[in-house]
Protein backbone atom coordinates (compact mmCIF):
# COMPACT_ATOMS: atom_id res chain seq x y z
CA UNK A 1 69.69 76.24 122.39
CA UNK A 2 72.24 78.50 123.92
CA UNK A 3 72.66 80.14 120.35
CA UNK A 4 69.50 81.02 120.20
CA UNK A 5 69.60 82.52 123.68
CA UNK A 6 72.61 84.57 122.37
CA UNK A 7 71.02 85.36 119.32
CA UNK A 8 68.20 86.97 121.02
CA UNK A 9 69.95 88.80 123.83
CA UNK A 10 72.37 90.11 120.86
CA UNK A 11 68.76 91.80 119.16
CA UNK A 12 67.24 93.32 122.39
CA UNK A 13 71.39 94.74 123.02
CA UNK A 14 70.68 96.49 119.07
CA UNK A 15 67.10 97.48 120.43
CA UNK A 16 68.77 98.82 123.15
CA UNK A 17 71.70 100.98 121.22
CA UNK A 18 69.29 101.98 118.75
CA UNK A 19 66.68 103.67 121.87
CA UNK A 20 68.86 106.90 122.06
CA UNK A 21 68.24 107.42 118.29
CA UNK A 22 64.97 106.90 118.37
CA UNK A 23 64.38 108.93 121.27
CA UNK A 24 66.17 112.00 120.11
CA UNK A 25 64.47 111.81 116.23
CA UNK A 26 60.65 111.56 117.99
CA UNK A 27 61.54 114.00 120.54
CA UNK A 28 62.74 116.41 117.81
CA UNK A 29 59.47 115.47 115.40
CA UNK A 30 57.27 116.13 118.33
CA UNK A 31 58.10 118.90 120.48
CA UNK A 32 60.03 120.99 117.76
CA UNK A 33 58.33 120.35 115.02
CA UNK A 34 55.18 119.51 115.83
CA UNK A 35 54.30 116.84 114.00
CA UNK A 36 54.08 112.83 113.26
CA UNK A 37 56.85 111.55 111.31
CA UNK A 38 56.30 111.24 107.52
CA UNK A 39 55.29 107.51 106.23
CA UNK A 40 55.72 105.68 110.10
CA UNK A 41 54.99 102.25 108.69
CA UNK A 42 57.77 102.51 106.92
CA UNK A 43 59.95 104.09 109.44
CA UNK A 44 58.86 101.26 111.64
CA UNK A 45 60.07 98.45 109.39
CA UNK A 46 63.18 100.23 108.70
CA UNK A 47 64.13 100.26 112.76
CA UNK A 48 63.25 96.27 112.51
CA UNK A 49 65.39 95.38 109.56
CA UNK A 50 68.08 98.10 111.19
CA UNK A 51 68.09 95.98 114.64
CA UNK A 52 67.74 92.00 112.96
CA UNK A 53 70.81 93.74 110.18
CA UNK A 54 72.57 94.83 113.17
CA UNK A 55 71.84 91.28 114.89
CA UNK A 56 72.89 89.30 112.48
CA UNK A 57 75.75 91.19 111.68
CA UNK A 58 77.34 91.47 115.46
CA UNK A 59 76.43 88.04 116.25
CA UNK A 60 77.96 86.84 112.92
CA UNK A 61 81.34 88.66 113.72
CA UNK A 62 81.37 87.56 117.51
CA UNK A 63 81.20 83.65 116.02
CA UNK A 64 82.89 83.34 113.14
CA UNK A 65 86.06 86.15 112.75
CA UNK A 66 86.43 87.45 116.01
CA UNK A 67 88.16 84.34 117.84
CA UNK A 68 90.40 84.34 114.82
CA UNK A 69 92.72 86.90 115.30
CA UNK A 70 93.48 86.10 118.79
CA UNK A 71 93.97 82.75 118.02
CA UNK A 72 96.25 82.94 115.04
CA UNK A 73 98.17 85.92 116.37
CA UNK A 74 98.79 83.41 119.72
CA UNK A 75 99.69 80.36 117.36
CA UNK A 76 101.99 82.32 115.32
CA UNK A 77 103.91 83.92 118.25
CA UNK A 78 104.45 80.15 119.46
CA UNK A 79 105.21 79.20 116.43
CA UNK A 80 107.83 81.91 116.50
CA UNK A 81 107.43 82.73 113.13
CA UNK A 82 107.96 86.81 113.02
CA UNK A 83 107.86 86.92 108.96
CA UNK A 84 104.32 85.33 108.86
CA UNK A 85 103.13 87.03 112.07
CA UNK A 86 104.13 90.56 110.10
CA UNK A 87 102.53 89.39 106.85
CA UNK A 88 99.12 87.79 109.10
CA UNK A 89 98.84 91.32 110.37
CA UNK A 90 99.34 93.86 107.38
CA UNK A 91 96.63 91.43 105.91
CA UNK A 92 94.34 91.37 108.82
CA UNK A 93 94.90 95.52 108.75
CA UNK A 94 94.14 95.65 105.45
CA UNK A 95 91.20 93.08 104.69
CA UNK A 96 89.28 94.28 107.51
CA UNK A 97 89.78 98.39 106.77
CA UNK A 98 88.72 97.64 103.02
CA UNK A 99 85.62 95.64 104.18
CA UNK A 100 84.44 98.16 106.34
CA UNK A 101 80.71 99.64 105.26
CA UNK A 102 81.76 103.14 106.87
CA UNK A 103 84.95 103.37 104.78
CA UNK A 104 82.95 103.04 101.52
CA UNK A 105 79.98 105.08 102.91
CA UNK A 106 82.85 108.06 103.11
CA UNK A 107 85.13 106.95 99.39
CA UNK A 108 81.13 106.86 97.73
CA UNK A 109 80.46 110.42 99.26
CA UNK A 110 83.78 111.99 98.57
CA UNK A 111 83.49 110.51 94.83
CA UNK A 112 80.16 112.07 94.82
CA UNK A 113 81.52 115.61 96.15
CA UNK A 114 84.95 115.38 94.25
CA UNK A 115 82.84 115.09 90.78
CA UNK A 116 80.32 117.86 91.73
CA UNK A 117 83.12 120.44 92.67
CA UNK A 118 85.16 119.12 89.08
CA UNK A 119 88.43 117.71 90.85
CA UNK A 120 87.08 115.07 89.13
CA UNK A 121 85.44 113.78 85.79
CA UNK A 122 81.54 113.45 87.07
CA UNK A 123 81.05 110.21 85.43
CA UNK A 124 80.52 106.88 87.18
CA UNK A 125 83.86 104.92 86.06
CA UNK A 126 85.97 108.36 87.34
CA UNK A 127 83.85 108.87 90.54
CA UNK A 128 84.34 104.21 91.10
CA UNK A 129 87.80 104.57 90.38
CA UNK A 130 88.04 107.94 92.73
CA UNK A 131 86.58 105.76 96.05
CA UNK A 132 88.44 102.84 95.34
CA UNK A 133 91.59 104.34 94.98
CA UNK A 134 90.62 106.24 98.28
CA UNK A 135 89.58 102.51 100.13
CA UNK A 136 92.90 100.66 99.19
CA UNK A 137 95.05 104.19 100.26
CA UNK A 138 93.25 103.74 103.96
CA UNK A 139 93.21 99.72 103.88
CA UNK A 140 96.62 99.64 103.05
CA UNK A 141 97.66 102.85 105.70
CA UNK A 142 96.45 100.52 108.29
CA UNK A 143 97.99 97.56 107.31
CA UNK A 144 101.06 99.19 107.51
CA UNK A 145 99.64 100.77 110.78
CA UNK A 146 98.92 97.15 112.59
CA UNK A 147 102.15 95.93 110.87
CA UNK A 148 103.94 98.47 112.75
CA UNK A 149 101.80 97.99 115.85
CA UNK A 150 102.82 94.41 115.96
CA UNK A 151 106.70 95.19 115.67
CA UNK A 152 106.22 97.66 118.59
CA UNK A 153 104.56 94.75 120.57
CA UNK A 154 107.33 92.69 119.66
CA UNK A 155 110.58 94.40 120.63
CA UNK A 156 108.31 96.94 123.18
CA UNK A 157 108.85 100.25 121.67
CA UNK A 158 107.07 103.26 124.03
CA UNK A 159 103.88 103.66 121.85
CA UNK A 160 103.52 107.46 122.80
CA UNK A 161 106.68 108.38 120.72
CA UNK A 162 105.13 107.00 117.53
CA UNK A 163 101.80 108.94 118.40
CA UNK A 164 103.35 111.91 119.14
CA UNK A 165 105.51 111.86 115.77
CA UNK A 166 102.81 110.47 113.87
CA UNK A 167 100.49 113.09 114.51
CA UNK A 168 103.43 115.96 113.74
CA UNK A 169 103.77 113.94 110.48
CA UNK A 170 100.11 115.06 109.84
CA UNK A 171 100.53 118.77 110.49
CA UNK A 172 103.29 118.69 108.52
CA UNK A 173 101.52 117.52 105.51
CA UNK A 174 98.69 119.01 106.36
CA UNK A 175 100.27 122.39 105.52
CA UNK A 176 101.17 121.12 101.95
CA UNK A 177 97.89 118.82 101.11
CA UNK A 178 95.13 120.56 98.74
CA UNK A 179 92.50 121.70 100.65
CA UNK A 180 89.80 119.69 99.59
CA UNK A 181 91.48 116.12 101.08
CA UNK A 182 92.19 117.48 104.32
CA UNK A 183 88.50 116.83 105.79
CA UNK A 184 88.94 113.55 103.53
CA UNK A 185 91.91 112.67 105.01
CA UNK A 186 90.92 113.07 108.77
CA UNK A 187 87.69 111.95 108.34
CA UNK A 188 89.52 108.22 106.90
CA UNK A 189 90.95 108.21 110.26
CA UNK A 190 87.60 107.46 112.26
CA UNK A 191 85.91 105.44 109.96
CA UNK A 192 88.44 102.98 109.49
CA UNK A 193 87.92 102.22 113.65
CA UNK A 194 84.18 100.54 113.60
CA UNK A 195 82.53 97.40 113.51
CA UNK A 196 84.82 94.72 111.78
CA UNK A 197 88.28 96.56 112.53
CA UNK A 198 87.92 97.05 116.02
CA UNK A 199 87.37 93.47 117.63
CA UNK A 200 90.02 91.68 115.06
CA UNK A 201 92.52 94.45 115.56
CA UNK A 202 92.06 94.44 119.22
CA UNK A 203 92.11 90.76 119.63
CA UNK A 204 95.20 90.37 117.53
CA UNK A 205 96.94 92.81 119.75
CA UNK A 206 95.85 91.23 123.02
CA UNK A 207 96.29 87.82 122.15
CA UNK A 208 99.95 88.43 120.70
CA UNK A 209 101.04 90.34 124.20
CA UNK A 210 99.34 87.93 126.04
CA UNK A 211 101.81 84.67 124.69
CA UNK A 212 105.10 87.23 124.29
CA UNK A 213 107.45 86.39 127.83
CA UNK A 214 107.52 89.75 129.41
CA UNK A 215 104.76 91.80 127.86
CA UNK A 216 101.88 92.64 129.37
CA UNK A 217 98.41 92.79 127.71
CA UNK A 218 97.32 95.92 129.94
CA UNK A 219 100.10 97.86 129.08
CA UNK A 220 101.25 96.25 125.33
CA UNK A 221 98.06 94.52 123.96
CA UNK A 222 96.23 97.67 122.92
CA UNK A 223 96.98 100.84 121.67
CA UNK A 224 96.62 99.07 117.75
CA UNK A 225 93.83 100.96 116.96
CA UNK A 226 95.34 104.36 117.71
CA UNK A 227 98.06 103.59 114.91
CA UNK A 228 94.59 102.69 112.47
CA UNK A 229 93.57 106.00 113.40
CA UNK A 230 96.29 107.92 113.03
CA UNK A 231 97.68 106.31 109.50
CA UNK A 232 95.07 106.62 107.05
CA UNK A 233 95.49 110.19 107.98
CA UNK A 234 98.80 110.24 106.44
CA UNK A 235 98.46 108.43 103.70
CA UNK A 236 95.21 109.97 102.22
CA UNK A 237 96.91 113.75 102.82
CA UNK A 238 100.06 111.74 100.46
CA UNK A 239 97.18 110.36 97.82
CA UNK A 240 95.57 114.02 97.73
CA UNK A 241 99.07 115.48 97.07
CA UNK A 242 99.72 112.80 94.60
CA UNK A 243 96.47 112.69 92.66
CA UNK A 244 94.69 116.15 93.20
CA UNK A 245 97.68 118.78 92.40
């Protein structure tokens, strides 16, 4: 019974983050434009699939993966086992940043783009081959990117020094990158920080500081997702330089 109770306080919180959108669209089709929204009906089922997808999505993540990288980054620190704890978190980096719906949203619509503009061949197996090769650059950037993350955690490097020269890094080859992988590039950076990679990355991180004698989860547990961020940035400026000369 209590499932159910979470199941349906999960759909009224996606009725709830979905208002603001609604809100600003009708506002928009009413007082600007002056008119009722083309084929409602429609619209209307849309928003109810959109809230029961986002529902049972959520709710799905919250049960079933979430607890698990807490709990397996915990067991393998007590374990002490640093060579599976590495290997458990370039794989949680990477499985979660290639399953991520935004991340092939943005490959699909650079494909798309690439192909028009002829930096590619505008066929389907060129423009596939294009996006996938752009999903496993990012998924593997942030495995590396949590990998690292973890080490930091583990021997407690200052996390603002890796920023800081991370970021440079990006200028750097920003200067050098062709110009039509920079947006690319930066945009891989943000979508590779949503719904599945956020929790699991988080939890990981906060669950291995929180077993580790003398870290502290405040101050060491997070800060992951700024290296998930900041490495597909990298690496997609290296695959543009690589690919697209």
């Amino acid at each position: 019974m209590s499932a159910i109770v979470k199941l349906l306080q999960a759909m009224l919180s996606s009725f709830k983050d979905l208002i603001p959108i609604i809100l600003v669209v009708s506002f928009f089709e009413i007082f600007v434009l002056h008119q009722a929204p083309a084929e409602l009906g429609s619209i209307l089922v849309g928003v109810i699939f959109i809230v029961l997808g986002l529902t049972f999505f959520v709710f799905g993540l919250e049960m079933g993966l979430f607890p698990i990288g807490g709990s397996l980054a915990e067991a393998l620190a007590r374990k002490g086992s640093v060579f599976w704890l590495v290997i458990f978190s370039f794989s949680l980096g990477f499985g979660t940043t290639l399953a991520e719906p935004a991340l092939t949203a943005v490959a699909n619509e650079a494909a798309q783009v690439a192909a028009n503009a002829g930096a590619i061949e505008s066929n389907k197996q060129a423009m596939s081959s294009y996006a996938m090769g752009l999903r496993l650059t990012v998924a593997i950037s942030v495995g590396l990117a949590i990998l690292v993350g973890v080490i930091r955690i583990l021997k407690g490097w200052p996390i603002h020094y890796l920023i800081i020269g991370g970021y440079v890094l990006v200028m750097i080859l920003t200067s050098f990158a062709p110009a039509n992988i920079i947006g690319i590039a930066y945009d891989s950076g943000g979508v590779t920080t949503s719904t599945i990679t956020v929790p699991l990355v988080t939890a990981l991180g906060v669950g291995l500081a929180s077993v580790i004698k003398g870290r502290n989860p405040m101050v060491d547990g997070f800060g992951l997702i700024a290296f998930a961020s900041l490495s597909p940035m990298i690496f997609v400026l290296l695959y543009g330089m690589v690919f697209l000369k």
